[in-house]
N, C-alpha and C. Protein backbone atom coordinates (compact mmCIF):
# COMPACT_ATOMS: atom_id res chain seq x y z
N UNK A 1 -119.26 -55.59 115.21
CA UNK A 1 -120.59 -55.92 114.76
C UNK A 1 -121.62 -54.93 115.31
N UNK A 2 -121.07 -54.65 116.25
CA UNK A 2 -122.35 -53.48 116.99
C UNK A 2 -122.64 -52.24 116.23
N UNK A 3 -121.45 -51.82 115.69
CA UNK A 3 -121.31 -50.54 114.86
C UNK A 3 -122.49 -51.15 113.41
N UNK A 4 -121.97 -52.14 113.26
CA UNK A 4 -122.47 -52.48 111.48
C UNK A 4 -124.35 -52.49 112.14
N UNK A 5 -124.58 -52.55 113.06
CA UNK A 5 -125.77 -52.62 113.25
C UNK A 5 -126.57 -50.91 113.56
N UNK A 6 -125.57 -50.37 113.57
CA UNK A 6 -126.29 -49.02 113.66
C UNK A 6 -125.73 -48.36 112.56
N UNK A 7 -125.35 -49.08 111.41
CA UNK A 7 -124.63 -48.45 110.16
C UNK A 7 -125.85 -49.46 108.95
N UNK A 8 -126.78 -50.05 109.70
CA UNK A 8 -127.33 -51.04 108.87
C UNK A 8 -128.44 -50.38 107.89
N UNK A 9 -129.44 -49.51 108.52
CA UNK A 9 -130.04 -48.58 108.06
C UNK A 9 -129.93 -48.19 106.44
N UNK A 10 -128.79 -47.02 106.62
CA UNK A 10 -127.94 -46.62 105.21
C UNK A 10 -127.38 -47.83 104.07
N UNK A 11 -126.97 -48.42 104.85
CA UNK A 11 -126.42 -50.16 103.97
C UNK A 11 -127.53 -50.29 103.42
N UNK A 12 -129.38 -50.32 103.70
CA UNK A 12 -130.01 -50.93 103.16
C UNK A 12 -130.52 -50.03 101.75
N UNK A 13 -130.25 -48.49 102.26
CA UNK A 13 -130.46 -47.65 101.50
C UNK A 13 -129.82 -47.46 100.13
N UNK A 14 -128.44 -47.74 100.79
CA UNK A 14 -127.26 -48.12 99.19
C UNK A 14 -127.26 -49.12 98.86
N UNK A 15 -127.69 -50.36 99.50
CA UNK A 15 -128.15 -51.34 99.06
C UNK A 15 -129.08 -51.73 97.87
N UNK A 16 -130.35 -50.77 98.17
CA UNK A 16 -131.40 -50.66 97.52
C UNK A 16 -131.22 -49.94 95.76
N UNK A 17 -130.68 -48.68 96.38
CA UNK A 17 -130.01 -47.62 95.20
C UNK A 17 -129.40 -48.81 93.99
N UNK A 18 -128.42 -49.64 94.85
CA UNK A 18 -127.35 -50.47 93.53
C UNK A 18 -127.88 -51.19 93.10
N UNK A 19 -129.69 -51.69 93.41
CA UNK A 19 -130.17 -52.57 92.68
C UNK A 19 -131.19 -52.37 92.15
N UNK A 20 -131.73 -51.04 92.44
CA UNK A 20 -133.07 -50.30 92.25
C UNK A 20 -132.83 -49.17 91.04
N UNK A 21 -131.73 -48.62 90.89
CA UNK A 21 -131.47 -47.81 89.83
C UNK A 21 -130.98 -48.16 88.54
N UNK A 22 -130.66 -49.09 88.63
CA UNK A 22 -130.28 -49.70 87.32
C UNK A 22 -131.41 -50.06 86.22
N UNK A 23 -133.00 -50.08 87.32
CA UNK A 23 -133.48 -50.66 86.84
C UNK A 23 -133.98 -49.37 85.49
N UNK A 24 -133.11 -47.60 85.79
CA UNK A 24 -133.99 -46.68 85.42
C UNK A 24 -133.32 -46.80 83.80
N UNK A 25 -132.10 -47.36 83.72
CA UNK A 25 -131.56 -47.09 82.35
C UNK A 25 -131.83 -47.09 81.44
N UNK A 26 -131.93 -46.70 80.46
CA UNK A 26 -132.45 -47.03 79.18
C UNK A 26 -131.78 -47.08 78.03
N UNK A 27 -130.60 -46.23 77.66
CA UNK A 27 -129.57 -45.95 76.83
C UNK A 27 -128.45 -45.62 77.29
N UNK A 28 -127.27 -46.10 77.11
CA UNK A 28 -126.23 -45.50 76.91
C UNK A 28 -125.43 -44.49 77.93
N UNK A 29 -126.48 -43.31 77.80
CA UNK A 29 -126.79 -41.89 78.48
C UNK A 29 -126.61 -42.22 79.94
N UNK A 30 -127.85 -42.57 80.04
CA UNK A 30 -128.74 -42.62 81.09
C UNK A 30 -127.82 -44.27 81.97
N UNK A 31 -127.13 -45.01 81.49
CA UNK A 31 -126.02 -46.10 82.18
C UNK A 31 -125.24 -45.11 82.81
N UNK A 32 -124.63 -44.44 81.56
CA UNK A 32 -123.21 -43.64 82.59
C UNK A 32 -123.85 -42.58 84.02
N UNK A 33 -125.06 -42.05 83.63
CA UNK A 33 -125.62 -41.21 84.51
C UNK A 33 -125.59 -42.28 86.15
N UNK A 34 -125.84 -43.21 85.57
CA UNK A 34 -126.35 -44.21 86.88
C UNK A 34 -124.86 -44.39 87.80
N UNK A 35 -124.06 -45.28 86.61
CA UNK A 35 -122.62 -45.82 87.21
C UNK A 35 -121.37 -45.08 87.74
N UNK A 36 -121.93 -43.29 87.11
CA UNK A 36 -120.82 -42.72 87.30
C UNK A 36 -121.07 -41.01 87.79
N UNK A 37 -122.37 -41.09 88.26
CA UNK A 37 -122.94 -39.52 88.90
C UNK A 37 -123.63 -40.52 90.08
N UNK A 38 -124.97 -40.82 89.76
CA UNK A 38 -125.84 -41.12 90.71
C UNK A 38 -125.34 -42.02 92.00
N UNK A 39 -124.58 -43.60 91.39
CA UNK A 39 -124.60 -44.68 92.83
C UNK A 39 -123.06 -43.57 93.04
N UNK A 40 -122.45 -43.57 92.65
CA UNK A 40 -121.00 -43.03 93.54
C UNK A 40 -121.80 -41.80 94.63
N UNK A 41 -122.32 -40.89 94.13
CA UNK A 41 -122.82 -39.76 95.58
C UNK A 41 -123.81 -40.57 96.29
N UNK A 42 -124.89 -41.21 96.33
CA UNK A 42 -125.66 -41.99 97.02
C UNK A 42 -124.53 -42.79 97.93
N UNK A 43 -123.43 -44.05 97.19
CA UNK A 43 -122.38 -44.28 97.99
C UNK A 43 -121.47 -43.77 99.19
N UNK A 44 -121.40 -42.46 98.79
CA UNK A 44 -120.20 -41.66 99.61
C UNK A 44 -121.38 -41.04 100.42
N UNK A 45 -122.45 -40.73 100.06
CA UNK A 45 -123.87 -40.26 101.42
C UNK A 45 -123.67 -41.33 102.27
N UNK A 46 -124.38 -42.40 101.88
CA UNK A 46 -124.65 -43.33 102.83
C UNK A 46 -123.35 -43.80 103.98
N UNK A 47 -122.54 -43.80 103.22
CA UNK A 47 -121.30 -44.61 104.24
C UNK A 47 -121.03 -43.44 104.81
N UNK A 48 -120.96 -41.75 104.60
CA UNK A 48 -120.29 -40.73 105.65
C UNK A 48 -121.92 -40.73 106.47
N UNK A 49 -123.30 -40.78 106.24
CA UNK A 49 -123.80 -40.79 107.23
C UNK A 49 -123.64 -41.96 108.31
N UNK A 50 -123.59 -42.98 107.53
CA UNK A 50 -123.47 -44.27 108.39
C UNK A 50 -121.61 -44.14 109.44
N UNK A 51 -121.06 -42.99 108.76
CA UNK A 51 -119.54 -43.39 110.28
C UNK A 51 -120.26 -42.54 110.70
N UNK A 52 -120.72 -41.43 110.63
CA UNK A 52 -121.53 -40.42 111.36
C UNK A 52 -122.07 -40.70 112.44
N UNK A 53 -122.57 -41.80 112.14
CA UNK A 53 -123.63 -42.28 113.18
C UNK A 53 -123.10 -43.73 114.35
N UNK A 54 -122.05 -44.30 113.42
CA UNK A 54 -121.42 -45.43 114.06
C UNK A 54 -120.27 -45.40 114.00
N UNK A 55 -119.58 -44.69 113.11
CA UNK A 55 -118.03 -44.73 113.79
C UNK A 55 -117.62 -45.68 112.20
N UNK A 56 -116.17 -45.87 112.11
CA UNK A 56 -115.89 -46.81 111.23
C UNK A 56 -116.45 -48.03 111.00
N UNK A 57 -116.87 -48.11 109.87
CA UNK A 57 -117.08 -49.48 109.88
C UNK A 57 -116.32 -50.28 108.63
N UNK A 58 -115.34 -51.24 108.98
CA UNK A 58 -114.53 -51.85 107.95
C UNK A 58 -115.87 -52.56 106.90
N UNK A 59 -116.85 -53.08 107.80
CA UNK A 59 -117.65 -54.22 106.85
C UNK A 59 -118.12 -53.40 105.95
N UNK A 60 -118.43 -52.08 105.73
CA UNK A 60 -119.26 -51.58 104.83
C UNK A 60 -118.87 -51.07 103.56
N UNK A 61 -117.61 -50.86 103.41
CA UNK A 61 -117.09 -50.46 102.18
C UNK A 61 -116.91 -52.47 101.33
N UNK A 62 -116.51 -52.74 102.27
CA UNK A 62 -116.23 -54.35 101.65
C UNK A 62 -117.72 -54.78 101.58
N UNK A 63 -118.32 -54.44 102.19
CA UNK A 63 -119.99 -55.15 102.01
C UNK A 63 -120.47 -54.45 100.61
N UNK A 64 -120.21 -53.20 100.70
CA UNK A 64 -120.55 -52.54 99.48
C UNK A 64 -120.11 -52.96 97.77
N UNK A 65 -118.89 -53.18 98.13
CA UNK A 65 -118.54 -53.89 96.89
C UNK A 65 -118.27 -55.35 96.33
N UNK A 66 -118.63 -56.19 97.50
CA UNK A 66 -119.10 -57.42 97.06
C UNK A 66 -120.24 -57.67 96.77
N UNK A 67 -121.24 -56.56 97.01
CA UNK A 67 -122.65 -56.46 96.80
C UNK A 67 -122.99 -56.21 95.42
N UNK A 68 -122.03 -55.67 94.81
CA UNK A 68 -122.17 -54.70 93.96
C UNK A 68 -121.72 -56.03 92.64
N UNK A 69 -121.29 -57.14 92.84
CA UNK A 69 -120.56 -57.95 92.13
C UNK A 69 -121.62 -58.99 90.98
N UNK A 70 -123.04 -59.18 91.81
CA UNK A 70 -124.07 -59.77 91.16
C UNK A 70 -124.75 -58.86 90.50
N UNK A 71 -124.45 -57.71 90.92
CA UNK A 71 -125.51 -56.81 89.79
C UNK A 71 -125.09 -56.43 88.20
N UNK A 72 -123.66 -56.53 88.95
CA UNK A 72 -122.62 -56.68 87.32
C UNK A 72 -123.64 -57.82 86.50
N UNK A 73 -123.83 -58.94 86.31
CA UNK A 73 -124.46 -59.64 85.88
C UNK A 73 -125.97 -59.54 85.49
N UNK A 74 -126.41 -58.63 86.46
CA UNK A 74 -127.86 -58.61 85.94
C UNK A 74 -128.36 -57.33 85.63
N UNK A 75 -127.55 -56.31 85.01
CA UNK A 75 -127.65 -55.14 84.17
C UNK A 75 -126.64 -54.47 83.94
N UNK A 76 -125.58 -54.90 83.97
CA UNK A 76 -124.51 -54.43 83.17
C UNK A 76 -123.74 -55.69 82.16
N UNK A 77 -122.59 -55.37 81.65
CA UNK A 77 -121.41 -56.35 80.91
C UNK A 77 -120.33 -56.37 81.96
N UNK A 78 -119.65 -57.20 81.52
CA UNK A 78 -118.67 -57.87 82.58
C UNK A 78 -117.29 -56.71 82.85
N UNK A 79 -117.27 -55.47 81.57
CA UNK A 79 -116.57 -54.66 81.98
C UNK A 79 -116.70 -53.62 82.86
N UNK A 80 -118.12 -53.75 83.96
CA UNK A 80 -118.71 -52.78 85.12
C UNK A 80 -117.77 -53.35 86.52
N UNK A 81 -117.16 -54.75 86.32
CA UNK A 81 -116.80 -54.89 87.32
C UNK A 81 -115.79 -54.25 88.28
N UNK A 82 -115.09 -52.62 87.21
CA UNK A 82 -114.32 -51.99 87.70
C UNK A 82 -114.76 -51.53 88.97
N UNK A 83 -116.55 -50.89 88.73
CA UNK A 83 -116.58 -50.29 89.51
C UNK A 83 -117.17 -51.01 90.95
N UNK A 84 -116.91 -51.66 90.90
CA UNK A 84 -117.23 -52.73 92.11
C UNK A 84 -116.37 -52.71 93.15
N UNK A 85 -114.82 -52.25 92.08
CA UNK A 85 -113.74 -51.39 93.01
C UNK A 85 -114.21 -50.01 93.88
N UNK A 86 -114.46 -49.29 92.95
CA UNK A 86 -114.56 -47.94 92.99
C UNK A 86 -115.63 -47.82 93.99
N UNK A 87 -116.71 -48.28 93.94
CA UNK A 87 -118.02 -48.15 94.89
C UNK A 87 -117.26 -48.25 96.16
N UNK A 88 -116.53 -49.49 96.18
CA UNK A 88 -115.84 -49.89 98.03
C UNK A 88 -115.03 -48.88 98.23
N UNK A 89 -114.35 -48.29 97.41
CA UNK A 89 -113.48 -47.20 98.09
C UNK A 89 -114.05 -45.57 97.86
N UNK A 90 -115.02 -45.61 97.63
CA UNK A 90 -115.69 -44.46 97.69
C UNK A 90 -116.73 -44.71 99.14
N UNK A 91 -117.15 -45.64 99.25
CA UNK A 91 -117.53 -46.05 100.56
C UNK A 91 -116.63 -46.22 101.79
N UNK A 92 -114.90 -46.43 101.46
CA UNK A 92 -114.18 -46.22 102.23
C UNK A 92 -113.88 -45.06 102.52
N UNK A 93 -113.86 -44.10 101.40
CA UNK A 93 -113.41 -42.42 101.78
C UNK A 93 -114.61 -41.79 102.38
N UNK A 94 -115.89 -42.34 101.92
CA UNK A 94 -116.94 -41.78 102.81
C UNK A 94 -116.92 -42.10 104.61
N UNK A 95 -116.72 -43.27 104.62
CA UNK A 95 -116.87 -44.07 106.24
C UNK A 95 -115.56 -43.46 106.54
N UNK A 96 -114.26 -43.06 106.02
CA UNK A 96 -113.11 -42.42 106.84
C UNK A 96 -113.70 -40.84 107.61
N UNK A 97 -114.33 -40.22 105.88
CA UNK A 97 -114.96 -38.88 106.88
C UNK A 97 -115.92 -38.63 107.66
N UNK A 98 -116.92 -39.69 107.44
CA UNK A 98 -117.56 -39.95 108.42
C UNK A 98 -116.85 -40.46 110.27
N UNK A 99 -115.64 -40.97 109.87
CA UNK A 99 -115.30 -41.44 111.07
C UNK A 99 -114.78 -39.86 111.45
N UNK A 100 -114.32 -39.06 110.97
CA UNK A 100 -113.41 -37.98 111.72
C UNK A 100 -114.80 -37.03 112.25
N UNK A 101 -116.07 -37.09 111.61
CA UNK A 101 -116.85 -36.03 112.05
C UNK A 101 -117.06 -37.02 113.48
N UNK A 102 -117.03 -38.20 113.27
CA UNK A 102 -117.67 -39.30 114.60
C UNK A 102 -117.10 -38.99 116.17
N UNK A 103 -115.56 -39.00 115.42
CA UNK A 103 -114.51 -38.88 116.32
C UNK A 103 -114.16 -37.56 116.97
N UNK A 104 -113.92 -36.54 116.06
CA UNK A 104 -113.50 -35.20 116.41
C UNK A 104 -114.57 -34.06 116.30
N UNK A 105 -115.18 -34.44 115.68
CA UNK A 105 -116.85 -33.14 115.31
C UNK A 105 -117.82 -32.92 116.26
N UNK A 106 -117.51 -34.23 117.45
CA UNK A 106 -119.18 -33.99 118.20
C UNK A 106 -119.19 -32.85 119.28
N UNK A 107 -119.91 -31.70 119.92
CA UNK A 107 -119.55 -31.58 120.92
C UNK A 107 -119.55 -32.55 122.26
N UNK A 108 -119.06 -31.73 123.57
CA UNK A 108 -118.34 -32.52 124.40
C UNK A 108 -120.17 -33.03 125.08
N UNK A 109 -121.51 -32.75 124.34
CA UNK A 109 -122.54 -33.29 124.99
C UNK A 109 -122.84 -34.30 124.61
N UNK A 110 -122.45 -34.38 123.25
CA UNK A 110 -122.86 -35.77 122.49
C UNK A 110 -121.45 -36.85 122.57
N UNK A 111 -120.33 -36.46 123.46
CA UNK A 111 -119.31 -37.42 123.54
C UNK A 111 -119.78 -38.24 125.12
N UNK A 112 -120.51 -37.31 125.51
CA UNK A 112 -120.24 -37.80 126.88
C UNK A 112 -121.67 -38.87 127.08
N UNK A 113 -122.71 -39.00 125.74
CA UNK A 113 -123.95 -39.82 125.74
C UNK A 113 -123.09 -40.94 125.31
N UNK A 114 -121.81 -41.32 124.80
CA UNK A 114 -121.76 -42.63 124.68
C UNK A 114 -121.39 -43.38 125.33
């Protein structure tokens, strides 16, 4: 829990993105632009800054895509719920590389502040 609290920040940020951009759609176009360019890199930002900064965090890829489950409902059709998958494990491959820069990237000044 300590980690998810210094990973909370970014959560609110992709948080915001998965419920704030949808609102930009207008056609067709501009859906796929959202569901399948825009939240996936915003996704994989937020969760590699957030291990960056905290280390793994299991809750956030799973927070991410249960989050992602009511919005299906309130601007998409019921066939978006794929990516409800896809968001969590793009949030998982982000928070993995985020964990290796966490783990193995810092120098030995910033290992020894924790």
């Amino acid at each position: 829990m300590k980690n998810f609290k210094k990973a909370f920040p970014y959560f609110v940020i992709n948080l915001a993105c998965l419920y704030l951009l949808p609102l930009l759609i207008r056609d067709t176009g501009s859906g796929i632009a959202v569901l399948a360019a825009y939240l996936p890199v915003i996704t994989v930002a937020c969760s590699l800054s957030a291990a960056t900064k905290a280390g793994f965090v299991w809750a956030y890829p799973i927070a991410i895509a249960l989050l992602f489950l009511p919005s299906i409902f309130l601007f998409y059709n019921s066939s978006a719920w794929v990516y409800a998958l896809l968001y969590g494990f793009i949030a998982l491959i982000g928070c993995f590389f985020g964990w290796l820069v966490f783990r193995f990237g810092r120098t030995d000044e910033h290992r020894l502040r924790r």
